[in-house]
PDB file of N, CA and C in Angstrom:
ATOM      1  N   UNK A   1      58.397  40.879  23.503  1.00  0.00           N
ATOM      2  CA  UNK A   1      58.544  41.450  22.187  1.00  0.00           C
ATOM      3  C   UNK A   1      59.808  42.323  22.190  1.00  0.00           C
ATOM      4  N   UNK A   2      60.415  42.253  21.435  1.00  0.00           N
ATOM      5  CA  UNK A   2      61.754  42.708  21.293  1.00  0.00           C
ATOM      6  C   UNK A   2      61.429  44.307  20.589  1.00  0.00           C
ATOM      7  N   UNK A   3      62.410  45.509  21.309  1.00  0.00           N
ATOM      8  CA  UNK A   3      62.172  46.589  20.559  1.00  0.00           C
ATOM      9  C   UNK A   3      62.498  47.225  18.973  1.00  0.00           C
ATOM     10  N   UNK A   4      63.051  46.322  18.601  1.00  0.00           N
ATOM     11  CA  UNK A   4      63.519  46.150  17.290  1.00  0.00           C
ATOM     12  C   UNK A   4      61.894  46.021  16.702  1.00  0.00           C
ATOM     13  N   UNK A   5      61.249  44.635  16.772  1.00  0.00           N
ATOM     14  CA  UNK A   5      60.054  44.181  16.453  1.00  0.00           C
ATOM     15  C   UNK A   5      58.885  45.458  17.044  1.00  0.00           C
ATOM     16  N   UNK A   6      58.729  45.646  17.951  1.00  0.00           N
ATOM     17  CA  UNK A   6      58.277  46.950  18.211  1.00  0.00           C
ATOM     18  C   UNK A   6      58.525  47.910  17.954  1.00  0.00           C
ATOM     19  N   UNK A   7      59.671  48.339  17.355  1.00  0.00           N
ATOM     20  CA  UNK A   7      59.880  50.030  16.388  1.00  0.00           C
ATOM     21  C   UNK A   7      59.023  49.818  14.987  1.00  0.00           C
ATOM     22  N   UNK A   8      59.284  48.712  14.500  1.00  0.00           N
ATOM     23  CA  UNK A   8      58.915  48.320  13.211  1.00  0.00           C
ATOM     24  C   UNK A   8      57.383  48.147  13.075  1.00  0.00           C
ATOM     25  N   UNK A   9      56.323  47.782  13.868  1.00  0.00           N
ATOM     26  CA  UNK A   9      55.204  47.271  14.074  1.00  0.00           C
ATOM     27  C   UNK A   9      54.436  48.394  14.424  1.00  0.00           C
ATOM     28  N   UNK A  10      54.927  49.686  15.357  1.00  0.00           N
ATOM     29  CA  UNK A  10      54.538  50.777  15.656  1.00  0.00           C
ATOM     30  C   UNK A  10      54.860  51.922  14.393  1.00  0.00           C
ATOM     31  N   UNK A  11      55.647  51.663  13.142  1.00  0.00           N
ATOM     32  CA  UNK A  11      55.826  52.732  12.215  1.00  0.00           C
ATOM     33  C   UNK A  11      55.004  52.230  11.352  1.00  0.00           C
ATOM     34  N   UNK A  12      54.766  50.710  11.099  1.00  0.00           N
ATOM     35  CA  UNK A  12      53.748  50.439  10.291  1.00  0.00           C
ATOM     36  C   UNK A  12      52.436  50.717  10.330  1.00  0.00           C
ATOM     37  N   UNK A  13      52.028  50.548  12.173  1.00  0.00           N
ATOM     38  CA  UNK A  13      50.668  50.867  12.293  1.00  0.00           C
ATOM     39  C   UNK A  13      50.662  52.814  12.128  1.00  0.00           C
ATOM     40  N   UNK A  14      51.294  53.414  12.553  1.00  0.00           N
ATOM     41  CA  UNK A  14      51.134  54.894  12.239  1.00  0.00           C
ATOM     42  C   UNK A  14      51.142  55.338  10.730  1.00  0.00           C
ATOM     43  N   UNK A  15      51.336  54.250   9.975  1.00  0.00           N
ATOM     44  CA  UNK A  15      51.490  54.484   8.482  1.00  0.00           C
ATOM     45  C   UNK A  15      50.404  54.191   8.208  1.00  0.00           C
ATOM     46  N   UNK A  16      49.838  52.901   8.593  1.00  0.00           N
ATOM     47  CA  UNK A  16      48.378  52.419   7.792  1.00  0.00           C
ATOM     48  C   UNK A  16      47.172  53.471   8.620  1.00  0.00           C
ATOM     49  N   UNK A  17      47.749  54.126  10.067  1.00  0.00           N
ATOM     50  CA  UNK A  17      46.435  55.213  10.153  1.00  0.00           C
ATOM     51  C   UNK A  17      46.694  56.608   9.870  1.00  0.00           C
ATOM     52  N   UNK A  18      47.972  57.151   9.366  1.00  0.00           N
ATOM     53  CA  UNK A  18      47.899  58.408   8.120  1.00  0.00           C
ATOM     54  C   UNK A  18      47.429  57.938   6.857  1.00  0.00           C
ATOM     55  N   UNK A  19      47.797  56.951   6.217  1.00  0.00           N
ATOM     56  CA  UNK A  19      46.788  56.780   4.927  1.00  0.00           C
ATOM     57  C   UNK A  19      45.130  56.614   5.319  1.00  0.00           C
ATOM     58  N   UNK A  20      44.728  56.400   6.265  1.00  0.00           N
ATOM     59  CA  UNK A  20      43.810  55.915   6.454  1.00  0.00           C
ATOM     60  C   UNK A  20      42.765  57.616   6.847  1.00  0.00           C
ATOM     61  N   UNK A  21      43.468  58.488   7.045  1.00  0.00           N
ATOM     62  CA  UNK A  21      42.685  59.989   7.548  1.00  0.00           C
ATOM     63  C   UNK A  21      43.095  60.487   5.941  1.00  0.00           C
ATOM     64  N   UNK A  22      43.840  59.765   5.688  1.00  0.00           N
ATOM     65  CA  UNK A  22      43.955  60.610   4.207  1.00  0.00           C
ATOM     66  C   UNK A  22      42.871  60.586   3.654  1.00  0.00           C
ATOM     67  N   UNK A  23      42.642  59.122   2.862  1.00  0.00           N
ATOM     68  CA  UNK A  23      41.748  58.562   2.000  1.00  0.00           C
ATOM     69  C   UNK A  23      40.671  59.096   2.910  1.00  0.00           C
ATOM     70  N   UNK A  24      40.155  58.833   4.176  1.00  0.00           N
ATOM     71  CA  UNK A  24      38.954  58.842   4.417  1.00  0.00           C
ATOM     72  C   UNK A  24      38.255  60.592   4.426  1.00  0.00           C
ATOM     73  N   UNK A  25      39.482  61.078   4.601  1.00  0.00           N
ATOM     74  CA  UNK A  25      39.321  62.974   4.584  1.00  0.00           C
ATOM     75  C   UNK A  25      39.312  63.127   3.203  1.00  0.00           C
ATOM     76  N   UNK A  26      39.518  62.349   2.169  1.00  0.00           N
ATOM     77  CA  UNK A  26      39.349  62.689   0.689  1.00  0.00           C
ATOM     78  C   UNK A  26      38.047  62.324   0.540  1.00  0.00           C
ATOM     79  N   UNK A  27      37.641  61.043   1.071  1.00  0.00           N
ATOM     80  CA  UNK A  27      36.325  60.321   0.419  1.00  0.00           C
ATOM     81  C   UNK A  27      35.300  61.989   1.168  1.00  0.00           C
ATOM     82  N   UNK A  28      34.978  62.116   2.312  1.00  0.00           N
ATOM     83  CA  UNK A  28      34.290  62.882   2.911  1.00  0.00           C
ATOM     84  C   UNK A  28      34.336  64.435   2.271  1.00  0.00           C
ATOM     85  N   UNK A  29      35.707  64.974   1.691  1.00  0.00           N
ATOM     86  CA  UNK A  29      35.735  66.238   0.749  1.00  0.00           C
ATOM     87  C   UNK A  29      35.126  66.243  -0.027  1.00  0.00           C
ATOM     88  N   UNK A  30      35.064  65.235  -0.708  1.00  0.00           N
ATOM     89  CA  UNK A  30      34.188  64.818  -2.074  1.00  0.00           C
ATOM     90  C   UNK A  30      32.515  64.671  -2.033  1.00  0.00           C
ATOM     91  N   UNK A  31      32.179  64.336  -0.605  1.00  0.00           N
ATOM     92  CA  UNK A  31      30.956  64.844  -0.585  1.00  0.00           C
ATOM     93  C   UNK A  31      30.553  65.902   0.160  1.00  0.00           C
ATOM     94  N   UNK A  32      31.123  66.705   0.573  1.00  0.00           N
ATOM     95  CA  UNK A  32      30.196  68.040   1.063  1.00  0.00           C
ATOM     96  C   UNK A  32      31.902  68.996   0.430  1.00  0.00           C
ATOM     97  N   UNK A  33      31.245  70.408   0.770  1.00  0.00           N
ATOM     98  CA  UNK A  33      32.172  71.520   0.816  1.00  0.00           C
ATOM     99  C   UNK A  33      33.047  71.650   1.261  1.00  0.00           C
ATOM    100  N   UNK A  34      34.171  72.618   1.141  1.00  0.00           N
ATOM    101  CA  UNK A  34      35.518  73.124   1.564  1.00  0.00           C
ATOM    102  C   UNK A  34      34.443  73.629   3.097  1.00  0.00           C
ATOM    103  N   UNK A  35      34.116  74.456   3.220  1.00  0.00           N
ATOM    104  CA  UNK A  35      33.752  75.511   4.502  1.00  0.00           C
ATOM    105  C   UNK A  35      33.511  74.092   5.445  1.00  0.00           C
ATOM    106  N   UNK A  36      32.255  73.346   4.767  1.00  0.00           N
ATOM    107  CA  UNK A  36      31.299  72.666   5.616  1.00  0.00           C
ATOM    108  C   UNK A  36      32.413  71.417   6.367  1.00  0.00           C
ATOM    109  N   UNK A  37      33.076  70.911   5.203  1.00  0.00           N
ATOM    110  CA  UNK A  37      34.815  69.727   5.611  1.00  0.00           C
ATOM    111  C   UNK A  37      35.431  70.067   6.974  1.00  0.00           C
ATOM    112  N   UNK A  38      36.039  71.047   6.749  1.00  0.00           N
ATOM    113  CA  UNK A  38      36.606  72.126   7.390  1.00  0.00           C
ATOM    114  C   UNK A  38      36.017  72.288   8.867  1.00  0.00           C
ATOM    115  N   UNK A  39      35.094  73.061   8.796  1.00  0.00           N
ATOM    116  CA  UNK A  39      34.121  73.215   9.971  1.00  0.00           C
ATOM    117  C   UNK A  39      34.084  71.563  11.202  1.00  0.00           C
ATOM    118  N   UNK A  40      33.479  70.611  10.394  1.00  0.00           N
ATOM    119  CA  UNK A  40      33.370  69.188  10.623  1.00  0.00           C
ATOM    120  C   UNK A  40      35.054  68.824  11.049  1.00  0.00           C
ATOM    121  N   UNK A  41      35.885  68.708  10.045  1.00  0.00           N
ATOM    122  CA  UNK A  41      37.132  68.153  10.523  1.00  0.00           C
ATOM    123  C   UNK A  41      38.245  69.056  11.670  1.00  0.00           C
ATOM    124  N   UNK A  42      37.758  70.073  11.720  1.00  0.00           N
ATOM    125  CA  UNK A  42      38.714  70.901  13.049  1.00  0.00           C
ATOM    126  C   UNK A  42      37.289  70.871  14.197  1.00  0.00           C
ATOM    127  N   UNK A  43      36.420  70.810  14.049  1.00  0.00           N
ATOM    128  CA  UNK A  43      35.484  70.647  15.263  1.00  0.00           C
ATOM    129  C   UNK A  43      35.675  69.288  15.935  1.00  0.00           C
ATOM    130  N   UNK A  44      35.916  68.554  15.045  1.00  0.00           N
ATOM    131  CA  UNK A  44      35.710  67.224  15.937  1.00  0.00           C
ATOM    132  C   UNK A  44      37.532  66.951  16.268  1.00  0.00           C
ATOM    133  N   UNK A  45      38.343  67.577  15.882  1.00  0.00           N
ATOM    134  CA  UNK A  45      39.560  67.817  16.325  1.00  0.00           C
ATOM    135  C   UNK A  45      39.488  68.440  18.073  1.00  0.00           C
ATOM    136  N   UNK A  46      38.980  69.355  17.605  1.00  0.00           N
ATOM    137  CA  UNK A  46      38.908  70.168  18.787  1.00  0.00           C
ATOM    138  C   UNK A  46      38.148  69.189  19.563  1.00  0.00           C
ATOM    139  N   UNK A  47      37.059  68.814  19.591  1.00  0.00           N
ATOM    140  CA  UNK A  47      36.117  67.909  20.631  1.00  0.00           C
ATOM    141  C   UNK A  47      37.234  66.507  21.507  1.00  0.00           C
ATOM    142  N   UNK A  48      37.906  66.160  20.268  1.00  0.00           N
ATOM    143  CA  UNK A  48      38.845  65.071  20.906  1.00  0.00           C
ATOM    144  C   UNK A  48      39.661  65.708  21.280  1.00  0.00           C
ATOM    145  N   UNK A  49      40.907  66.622  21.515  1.00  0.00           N
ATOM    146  CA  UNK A  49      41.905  67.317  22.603  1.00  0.00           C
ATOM    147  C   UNK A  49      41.103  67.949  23.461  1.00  0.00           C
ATOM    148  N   UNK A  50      40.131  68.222  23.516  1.00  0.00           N
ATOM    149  CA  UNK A  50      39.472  68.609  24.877  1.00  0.00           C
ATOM    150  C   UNK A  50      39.167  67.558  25.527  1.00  0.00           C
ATOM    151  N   UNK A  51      38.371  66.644  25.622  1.00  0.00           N
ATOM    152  CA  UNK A  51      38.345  65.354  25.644  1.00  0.00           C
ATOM    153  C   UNK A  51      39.609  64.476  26.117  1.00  0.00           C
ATOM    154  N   UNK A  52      40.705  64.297  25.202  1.00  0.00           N
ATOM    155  CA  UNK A  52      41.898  63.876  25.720  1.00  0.00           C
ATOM    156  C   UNK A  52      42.312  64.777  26.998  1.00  0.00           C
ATOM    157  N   UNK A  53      42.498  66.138  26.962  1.00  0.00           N
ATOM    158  CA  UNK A  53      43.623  66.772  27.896  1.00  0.00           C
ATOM    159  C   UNK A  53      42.607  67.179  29.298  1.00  0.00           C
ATOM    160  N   UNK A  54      40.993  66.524  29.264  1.00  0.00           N
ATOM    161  CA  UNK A  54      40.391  66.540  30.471  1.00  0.00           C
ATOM    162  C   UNK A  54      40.944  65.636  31.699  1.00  0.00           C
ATOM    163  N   UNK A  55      40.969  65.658  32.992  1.00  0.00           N
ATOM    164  CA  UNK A  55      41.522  65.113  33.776  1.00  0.00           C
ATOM    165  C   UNK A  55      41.043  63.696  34.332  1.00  0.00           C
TER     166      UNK A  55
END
């Protein structure tokens, strides 16, 4: 695979998964609270970099 074809294929896929935390962090706002969102979306942030940066 040529890196040309691979710059292009890797900005697309990082595009279709920021729209994709968008919409899905909108759909999920819409059903519970600011506090409760919040709470939920930096907890499970936090759970995955701990997780990732374990050895």
């Amino acid at each position: 695979m040529s890196p040309y074809f691979k710059g292009y294929f890797f900005a697309c896929l990082g595009t279709l998964a920021m729209s994709n935390v968008y919409i899905f962090s909108k759909a999920a706002l819409l059903e519970m609270g600011l506090i409760e969102f919040g709470f939920c979306w930096y907890g499970m942030a936090i759970i995955w970099n701990l997780l990732y940066a374990l050895p």
